[in-house]
PDB file of N, CA and C in Angstrom:
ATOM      1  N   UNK A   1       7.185  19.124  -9.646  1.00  0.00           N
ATOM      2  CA  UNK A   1       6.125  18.505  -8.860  1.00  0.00           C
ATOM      3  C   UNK A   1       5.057  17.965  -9.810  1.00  0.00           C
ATOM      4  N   UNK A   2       4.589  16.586  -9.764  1.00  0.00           N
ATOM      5  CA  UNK A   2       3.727  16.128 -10.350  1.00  0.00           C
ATOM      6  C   UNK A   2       2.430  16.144  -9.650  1.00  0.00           C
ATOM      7  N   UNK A   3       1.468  16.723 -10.359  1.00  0.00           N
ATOM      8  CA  UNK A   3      -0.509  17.061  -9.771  1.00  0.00           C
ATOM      9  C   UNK A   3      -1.183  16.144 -10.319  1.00  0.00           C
ATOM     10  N   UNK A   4      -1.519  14.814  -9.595  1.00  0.00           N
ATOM     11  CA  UNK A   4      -2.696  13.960 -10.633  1.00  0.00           C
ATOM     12  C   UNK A   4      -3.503  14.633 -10.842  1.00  0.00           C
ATOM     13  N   UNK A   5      -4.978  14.610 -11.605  1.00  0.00           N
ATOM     14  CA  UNK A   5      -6.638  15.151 -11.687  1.00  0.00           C
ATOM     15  C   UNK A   5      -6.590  13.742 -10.079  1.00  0.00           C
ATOM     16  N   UNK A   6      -8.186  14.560  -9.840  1.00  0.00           N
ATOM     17  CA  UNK A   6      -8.705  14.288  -8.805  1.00  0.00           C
ATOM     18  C   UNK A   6      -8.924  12.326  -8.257  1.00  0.00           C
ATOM     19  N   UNK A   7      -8.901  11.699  -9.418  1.00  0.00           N
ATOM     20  CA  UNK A   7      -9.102  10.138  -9.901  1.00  0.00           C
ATOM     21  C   UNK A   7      -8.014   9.583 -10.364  1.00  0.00           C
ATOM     22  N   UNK A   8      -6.952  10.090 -10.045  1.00  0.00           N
ATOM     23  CA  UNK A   8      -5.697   9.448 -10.852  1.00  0.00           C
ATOM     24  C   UNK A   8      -4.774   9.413  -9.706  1.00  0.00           C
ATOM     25  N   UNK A   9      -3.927   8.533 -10.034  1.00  0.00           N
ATOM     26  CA  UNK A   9      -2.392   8.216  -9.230  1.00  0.00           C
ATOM     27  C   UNK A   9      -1.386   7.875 -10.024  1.00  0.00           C
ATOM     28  N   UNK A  10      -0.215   8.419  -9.360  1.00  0.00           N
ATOM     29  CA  UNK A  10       0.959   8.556 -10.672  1.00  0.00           C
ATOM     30  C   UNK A  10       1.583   7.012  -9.769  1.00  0.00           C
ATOM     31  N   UNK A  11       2.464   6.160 -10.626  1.00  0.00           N
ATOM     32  CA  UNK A  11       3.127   5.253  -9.746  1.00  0.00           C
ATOM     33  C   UNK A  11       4.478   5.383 -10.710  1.00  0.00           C
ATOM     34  N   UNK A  12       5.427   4.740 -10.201  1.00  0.00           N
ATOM     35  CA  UNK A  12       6.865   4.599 -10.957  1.00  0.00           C
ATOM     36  C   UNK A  12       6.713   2.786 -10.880  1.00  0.00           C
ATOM     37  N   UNK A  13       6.637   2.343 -11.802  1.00  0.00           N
ATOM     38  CA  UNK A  13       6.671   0.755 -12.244  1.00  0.00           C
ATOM     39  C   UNK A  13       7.949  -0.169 -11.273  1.00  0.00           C
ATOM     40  N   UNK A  14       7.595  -0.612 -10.738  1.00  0.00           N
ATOM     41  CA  UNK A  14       8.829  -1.882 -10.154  1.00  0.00           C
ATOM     42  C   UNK A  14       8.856  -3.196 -10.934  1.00  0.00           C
ATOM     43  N   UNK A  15       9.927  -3.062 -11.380  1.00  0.00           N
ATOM     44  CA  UNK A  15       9.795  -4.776 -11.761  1.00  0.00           C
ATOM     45  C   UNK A  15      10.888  -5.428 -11.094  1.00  0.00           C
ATOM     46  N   UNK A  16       9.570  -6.951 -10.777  1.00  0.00           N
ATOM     47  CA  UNK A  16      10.025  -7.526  -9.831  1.00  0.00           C
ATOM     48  C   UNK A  16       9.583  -8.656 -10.126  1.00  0.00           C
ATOM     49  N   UNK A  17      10.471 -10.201 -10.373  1.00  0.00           N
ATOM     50  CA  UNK A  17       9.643 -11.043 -10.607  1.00  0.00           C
ATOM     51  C   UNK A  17       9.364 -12.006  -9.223  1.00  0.00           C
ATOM     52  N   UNK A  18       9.757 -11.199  -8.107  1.00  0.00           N
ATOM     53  CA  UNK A  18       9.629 -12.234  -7.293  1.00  0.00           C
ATOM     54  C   UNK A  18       8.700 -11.946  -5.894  1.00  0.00           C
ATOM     55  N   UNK A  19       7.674 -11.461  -5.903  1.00  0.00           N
ATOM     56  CA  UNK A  19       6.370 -10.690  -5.430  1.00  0.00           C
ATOM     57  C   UNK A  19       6.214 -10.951  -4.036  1.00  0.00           C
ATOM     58  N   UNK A  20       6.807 -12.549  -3.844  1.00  0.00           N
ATOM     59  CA  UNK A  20       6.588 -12.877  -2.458  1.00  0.00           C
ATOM     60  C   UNK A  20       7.239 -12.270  -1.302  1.00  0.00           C
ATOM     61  N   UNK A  21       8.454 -11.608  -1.912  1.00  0.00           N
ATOM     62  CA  UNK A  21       9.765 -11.743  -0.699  1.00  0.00           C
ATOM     63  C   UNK A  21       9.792 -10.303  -0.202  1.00  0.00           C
ATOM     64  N   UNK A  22       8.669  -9.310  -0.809  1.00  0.00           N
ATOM     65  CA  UNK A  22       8.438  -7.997  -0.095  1.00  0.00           C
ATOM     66  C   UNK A  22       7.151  -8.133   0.913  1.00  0.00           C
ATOM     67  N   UNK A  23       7.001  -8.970   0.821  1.00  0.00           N
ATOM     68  CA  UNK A  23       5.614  -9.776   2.336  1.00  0.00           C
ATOM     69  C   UNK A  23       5.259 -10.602   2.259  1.00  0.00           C
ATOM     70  N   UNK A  24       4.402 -10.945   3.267  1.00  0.00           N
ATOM     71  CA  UNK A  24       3.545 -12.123   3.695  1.00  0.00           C
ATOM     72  C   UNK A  24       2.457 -12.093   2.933  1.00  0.00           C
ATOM     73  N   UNK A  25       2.038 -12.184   2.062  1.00  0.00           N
ATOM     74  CA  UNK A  25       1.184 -12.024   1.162  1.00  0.00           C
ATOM     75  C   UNK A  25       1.314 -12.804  -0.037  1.00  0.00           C
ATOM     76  N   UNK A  26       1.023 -14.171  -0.232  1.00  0.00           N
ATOM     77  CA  UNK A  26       1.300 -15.064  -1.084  1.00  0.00           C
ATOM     78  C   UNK A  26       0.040 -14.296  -2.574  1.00  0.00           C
ATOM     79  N   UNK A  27       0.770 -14.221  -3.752  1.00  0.00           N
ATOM     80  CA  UNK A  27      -0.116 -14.000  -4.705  1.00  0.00           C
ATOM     81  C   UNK A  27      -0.061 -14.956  -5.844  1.00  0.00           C
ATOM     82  N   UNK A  28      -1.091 -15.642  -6.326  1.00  0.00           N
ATOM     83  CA  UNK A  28      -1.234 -16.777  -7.405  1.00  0.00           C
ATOM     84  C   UNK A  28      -0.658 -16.127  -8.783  1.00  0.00           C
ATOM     85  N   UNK A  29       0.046 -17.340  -8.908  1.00  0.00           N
ATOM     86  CA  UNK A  29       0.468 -16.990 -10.042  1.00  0.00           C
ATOM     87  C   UNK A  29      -0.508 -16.419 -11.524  1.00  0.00           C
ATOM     88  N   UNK A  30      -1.384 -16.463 -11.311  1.00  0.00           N
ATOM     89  CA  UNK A  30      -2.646 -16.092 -12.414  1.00  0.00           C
ATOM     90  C   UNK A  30      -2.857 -14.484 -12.519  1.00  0.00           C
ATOM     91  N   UNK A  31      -2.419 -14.499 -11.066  1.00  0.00           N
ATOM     92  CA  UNK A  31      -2.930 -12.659 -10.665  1.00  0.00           C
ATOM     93  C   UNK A  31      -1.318 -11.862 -10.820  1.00  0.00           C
ATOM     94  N   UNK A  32      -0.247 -12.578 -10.678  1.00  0.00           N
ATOM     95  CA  UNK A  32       0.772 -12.084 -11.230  1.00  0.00           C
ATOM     96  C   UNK A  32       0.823 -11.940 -12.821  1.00  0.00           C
ATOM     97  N   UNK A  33       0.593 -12.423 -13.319  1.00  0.00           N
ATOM     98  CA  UNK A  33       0.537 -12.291 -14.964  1.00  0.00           C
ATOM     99  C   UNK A  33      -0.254 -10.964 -15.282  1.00  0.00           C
ATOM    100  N   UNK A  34      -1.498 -10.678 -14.564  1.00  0.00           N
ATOM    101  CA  UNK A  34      -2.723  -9.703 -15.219  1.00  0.00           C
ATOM    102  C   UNK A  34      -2.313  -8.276 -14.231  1.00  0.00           C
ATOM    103  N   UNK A  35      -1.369  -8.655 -13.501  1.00  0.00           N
ATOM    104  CA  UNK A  35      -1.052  -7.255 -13.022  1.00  0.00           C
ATOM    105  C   UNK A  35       0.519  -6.396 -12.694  1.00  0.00           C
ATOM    106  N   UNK A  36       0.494  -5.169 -11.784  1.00  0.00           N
ATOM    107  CA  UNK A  36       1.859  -4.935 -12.171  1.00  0.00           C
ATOM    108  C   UNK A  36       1.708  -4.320 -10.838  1.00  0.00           C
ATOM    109  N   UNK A  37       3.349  -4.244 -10.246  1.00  0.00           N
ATOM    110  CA  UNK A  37       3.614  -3.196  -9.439  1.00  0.00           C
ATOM    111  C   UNK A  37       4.195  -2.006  -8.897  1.00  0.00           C
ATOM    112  N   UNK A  38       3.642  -1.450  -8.314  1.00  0.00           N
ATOM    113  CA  UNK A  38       4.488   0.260  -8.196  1.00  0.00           C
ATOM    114  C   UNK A  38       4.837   0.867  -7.022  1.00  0.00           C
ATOM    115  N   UNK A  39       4.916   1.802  -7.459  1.00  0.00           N
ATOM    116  CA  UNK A  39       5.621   2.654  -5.840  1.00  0.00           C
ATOM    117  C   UNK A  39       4.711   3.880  -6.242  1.00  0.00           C
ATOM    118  N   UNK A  40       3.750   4.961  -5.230  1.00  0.00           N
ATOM    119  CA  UNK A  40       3.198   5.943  -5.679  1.00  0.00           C
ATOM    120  C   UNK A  40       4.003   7.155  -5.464  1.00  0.00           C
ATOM    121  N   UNK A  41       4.016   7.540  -6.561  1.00  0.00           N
ATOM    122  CA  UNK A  41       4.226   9.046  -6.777  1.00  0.00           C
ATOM    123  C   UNK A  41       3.446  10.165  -6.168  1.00  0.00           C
ATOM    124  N   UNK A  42       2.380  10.098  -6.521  1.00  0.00           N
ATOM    125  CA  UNK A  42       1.377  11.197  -6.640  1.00  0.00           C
ATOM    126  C   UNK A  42       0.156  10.890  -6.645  1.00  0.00           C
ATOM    127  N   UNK A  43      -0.374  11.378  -5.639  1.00  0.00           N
ATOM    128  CA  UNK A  43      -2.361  10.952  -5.698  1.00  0.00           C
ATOM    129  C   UNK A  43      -2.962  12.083  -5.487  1.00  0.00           C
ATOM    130  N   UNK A  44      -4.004  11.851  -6.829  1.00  0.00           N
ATOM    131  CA  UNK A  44      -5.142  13.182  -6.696  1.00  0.00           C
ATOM    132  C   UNK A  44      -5.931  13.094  -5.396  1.00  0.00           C
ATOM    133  N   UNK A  45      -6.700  14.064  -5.143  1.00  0.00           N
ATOM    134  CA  UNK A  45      -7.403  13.784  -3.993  1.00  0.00           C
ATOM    135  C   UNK A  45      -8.096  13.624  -3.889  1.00  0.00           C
ATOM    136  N   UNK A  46      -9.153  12.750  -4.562  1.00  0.00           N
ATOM    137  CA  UNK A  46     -10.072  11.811  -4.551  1.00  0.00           C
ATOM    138  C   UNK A  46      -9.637  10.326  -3.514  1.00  0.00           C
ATOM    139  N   UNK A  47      -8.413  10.069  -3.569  1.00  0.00           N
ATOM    140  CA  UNK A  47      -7.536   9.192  -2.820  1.00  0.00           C
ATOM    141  C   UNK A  47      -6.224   9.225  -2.055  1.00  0.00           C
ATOM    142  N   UNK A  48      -6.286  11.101  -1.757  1.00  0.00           N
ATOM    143  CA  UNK A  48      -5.116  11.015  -0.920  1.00  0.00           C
ATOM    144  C   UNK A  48      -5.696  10.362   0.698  1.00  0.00           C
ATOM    145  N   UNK A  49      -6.884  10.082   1.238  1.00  0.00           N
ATOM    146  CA  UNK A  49      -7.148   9.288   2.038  1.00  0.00           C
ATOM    147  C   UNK A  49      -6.626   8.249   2.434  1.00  0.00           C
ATOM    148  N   UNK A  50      -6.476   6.946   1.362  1.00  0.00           N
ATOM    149  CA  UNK A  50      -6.312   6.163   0.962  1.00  0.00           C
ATOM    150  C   UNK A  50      -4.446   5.392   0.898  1.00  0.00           C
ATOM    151  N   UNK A  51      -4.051   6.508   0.009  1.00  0.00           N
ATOM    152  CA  UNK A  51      -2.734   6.232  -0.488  1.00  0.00           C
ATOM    153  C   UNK A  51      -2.276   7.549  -0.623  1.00  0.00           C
ATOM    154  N   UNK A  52      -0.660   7.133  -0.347  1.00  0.00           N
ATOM    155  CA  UNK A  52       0.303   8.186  -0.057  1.00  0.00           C
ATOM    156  C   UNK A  52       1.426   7.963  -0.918  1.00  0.00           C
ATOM    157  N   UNK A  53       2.523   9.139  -1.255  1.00  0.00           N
ATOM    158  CA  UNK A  53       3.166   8.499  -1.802  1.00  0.00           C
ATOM    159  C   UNK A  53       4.243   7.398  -1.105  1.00  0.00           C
ATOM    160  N   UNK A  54       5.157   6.530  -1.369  1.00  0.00           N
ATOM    161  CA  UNK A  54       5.667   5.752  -1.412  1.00  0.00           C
ATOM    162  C   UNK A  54       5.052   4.120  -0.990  1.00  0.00           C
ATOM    163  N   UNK A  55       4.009   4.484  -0.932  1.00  0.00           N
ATOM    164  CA  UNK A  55       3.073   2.918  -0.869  1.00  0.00           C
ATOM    165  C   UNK A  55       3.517   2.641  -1.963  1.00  0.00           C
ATOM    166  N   UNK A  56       3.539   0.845  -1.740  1.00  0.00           N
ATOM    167  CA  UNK A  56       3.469  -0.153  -2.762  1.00  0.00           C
ATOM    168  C   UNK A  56       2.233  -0.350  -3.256  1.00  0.00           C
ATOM    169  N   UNK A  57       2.226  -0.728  -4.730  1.00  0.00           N
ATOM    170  CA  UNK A  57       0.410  -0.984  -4.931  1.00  0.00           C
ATOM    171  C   UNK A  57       0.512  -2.078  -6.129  1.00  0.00           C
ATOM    172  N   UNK A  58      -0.230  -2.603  -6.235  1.00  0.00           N
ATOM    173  CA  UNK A  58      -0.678  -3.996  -7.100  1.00  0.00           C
ATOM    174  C   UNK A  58      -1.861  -2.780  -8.169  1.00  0.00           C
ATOM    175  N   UNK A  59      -1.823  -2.971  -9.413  1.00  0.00           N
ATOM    176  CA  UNK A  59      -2.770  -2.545 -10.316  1.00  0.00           C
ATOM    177  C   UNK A  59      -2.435  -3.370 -11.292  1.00  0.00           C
ATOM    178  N   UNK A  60      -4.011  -2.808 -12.065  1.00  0.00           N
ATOM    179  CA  UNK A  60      -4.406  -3.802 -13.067  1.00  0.00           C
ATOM    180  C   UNK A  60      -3.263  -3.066 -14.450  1.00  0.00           C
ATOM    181  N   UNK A  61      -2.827  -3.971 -15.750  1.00  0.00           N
ATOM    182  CA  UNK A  61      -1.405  -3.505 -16.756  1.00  0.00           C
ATOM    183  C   UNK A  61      -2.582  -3.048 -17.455  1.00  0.00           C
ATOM    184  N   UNK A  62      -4.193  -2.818 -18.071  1.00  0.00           N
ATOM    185  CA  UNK A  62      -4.149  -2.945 -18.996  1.00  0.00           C
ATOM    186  C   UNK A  62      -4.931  -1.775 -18.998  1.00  0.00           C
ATOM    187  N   UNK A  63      -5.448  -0.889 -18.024  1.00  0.00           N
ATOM    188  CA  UNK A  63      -6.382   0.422 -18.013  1.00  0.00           C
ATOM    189  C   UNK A  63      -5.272   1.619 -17.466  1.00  0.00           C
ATOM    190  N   UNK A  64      -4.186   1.901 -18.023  1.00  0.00           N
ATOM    191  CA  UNK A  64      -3.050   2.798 -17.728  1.00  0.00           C
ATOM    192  C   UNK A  64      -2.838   3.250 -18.676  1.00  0.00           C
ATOM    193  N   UNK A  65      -1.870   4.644 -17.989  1.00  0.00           N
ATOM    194  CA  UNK A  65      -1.178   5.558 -19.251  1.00  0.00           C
ATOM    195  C   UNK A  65       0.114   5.657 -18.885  1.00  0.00           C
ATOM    196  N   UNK A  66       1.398   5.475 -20.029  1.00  0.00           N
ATOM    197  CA  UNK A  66       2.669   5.262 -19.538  1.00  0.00           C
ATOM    198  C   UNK A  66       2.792   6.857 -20.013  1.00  0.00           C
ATOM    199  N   UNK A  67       3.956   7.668 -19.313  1.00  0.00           N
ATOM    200  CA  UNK A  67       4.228   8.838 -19.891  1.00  0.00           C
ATOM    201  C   UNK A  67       5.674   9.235 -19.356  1.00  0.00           C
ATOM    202  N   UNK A  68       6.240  10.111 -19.601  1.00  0.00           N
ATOM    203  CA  UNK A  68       7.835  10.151 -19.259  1.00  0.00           C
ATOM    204  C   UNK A  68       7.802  11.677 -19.091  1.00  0.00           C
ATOM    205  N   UNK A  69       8.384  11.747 -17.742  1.00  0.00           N
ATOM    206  CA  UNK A  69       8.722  13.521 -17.316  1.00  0.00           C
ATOM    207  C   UNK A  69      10.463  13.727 -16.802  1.00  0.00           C
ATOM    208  N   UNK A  70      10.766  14.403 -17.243  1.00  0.00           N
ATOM    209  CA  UNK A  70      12.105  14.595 -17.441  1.00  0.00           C
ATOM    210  C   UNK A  70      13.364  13.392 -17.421  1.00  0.00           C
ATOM    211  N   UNK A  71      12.613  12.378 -18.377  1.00  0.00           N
ATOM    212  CA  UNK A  71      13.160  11.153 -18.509  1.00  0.00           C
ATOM    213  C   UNK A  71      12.990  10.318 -17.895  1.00  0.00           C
ATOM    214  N   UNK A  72      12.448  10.356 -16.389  1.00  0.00           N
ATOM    215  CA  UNK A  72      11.417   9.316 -15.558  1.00  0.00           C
ATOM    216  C   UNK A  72      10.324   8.266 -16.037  1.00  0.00           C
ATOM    217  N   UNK A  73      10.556   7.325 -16.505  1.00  0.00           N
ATOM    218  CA  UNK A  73       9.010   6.460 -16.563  1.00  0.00           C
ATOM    219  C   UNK A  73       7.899   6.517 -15.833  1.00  0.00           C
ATOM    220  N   UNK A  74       6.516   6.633 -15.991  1.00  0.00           N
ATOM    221  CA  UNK A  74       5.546   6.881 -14.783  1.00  0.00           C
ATOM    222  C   UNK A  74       4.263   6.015 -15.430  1.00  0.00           C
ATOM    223  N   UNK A  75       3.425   5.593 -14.479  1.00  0.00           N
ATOM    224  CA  UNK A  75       2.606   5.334 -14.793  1.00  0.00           C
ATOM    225  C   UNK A  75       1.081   6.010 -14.368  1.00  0.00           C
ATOM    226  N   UNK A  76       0.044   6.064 -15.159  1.00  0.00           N
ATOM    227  CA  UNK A  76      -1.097   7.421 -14.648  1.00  0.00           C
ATOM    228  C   UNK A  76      -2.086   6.383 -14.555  1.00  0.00           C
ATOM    229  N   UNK A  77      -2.799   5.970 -13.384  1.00  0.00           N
ATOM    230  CA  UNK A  77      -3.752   4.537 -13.156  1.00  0.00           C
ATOM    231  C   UNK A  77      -5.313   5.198 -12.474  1.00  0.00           C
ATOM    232  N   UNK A  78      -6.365   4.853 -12.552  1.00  0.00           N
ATOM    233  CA  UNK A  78      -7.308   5.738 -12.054  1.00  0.00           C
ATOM    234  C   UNK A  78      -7.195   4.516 -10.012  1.00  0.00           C
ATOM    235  N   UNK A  79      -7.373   5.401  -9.489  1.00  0.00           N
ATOM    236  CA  UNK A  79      -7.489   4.990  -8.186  1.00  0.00           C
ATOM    237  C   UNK A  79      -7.867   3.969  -7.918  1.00  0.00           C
ATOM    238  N   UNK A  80      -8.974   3.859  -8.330  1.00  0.00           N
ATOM    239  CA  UNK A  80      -9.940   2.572  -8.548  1.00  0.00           C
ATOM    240  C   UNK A  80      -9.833   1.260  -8.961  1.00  0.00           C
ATOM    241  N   UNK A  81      -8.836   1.427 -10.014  1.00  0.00           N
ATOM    242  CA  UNK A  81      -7.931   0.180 -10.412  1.00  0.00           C
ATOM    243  C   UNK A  81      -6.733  -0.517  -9.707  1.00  0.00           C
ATOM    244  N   UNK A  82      -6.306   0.320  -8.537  1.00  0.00           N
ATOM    245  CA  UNK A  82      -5.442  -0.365  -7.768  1.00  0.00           C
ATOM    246  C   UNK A  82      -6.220  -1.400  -7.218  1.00  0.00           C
ATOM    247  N   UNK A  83      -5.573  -2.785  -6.895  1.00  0.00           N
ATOM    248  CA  UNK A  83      -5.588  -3.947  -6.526  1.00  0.00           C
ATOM    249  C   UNK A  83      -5.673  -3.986  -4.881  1.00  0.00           C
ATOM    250  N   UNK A  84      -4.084  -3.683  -4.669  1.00  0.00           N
ATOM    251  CA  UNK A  84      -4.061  -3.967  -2.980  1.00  0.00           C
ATOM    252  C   UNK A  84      -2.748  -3.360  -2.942  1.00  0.00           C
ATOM    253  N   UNK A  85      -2.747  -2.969  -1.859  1.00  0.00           N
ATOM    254  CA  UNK A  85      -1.623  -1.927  -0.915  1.00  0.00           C
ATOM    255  C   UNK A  85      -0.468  -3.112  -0.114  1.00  0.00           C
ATOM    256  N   UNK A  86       0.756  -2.891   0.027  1.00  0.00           N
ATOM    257  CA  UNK A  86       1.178  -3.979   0.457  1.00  0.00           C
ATOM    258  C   UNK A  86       2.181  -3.279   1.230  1.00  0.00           C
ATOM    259  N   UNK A  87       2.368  -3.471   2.834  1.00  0.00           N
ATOM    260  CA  UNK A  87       3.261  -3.006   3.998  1.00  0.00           C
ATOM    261  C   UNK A  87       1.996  -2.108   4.414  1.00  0.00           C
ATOM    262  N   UNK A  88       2.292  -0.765   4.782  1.00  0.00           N
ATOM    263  CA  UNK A  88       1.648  -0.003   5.436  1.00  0.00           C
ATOM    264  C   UNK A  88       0.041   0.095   5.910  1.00  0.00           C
ATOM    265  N   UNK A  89       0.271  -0.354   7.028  1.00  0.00           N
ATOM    266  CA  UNK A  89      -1.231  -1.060   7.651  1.00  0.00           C
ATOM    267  C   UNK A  89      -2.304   0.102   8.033  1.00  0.00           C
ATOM    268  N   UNK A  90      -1.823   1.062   8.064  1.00  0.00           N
ATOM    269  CA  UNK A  90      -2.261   2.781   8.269  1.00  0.00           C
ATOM    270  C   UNK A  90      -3.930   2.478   8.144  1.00  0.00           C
ATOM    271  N   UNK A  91      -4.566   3.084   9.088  1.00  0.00           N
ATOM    272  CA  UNK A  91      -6.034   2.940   9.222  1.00  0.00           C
ATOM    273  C   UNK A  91      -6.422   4.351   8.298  1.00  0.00           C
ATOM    274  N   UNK A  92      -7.329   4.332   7.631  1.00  0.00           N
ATOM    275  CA  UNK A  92      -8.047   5.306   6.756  1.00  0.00           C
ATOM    276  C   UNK A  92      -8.616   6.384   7.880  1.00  0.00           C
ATOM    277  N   UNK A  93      -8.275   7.570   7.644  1.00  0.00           N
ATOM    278  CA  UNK A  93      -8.805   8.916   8.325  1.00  0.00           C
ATOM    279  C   UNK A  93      -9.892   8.595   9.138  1.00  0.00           C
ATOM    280  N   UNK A  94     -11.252   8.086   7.999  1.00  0.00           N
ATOM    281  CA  UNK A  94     -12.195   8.003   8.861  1.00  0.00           C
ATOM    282  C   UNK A  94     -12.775   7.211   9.694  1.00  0.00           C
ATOM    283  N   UNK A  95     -11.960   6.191   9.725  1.00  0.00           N
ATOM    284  CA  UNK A  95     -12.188   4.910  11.259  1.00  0.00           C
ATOM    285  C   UNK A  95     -11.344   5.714  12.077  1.00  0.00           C
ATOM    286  N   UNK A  96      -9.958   6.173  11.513  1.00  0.00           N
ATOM    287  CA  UNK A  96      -9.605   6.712  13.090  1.00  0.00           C
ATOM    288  C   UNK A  96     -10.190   7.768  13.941  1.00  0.00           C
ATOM    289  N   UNK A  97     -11.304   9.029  12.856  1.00  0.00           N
ATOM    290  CA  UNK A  97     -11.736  10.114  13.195  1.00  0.00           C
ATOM    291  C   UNK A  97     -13.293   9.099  14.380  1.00  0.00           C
ATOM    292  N   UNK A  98     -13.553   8.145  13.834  1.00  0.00           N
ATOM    293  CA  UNK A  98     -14.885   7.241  14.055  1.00  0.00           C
ATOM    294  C   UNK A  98     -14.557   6.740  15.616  1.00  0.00           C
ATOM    295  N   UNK A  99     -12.950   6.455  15.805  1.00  0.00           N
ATOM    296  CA  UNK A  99     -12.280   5.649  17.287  1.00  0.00           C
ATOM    297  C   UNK A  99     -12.447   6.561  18.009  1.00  0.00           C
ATOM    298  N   UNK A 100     -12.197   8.372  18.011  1.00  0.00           N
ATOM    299  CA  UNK A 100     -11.605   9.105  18.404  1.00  0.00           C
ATOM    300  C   UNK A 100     -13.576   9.746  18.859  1.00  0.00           C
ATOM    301  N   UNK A 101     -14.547   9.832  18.181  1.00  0.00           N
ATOM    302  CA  UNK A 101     -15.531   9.532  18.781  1.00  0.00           C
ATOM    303  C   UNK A 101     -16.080   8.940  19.903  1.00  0.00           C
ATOM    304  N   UNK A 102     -15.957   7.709  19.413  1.00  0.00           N
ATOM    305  CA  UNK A 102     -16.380   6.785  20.496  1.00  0.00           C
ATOM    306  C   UNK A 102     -15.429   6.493  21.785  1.00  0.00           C
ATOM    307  N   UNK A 103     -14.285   6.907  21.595  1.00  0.00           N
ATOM    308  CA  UNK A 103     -13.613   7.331  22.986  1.00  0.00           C
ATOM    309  C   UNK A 103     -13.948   8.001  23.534  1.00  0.00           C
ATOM    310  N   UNK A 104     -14.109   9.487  23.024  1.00  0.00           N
ATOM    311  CA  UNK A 104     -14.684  10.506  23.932  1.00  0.00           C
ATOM    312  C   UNK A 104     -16.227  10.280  24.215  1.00  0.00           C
ATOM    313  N   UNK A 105     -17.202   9.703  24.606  1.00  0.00           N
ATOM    314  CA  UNK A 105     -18.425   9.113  24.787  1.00  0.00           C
ATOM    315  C   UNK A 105     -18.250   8.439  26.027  1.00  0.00           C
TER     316      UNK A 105
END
């Protein structure tokens, strides 16, 4: 079992040169060059809110740590540096805890 620290997310690297054809989400070619994408492993909980594992995520290549656990490639990215989430439309805890309010009212 992999434990990020509290600010970190583990991802496993996808390479993919063809970004468009996993969604509707056209990305410029400028922003493909300066970034990379993954699949999450593991999120500290500073951002298990946020992201779960098997989200897709867009992060920046150049504020990471590559490291290898029982021959696995991984990548260690601080939360903060992810870009954008791509498929899972999942509302964040606290708008839904915020709906679930104002219903009962």
């Amino acid at each position: 079992m992999i434990i990020p620290a509290k600010d970190r997310i583990i991802l496993k690297r996808i390479e993919d040169t063809d970004l468009s054809s996993d969604s509707t989400i056209v990305i410029p070619d400028q922003y493909q060059q300066v970034s990379c994408k993954g699949k999450v492993v593991a999120v500290g909980r500073n951002f298990q809110d946020q992201y779960e594992p098997d989200d897709i995520v867009f992060f920046g290549q150049y504020n990471n740590e590559d490291i290898k656990i029982d021959g696995e490639e991984y990548q260690i990215v601080y939360g903060d540096d992810i870009r954008l989430r791509v498929g899972n439309q999942r509302k964040p805890e606290y708008l839904q805890a915020d709906r679930a309010v104002r219903n009962s009212l």
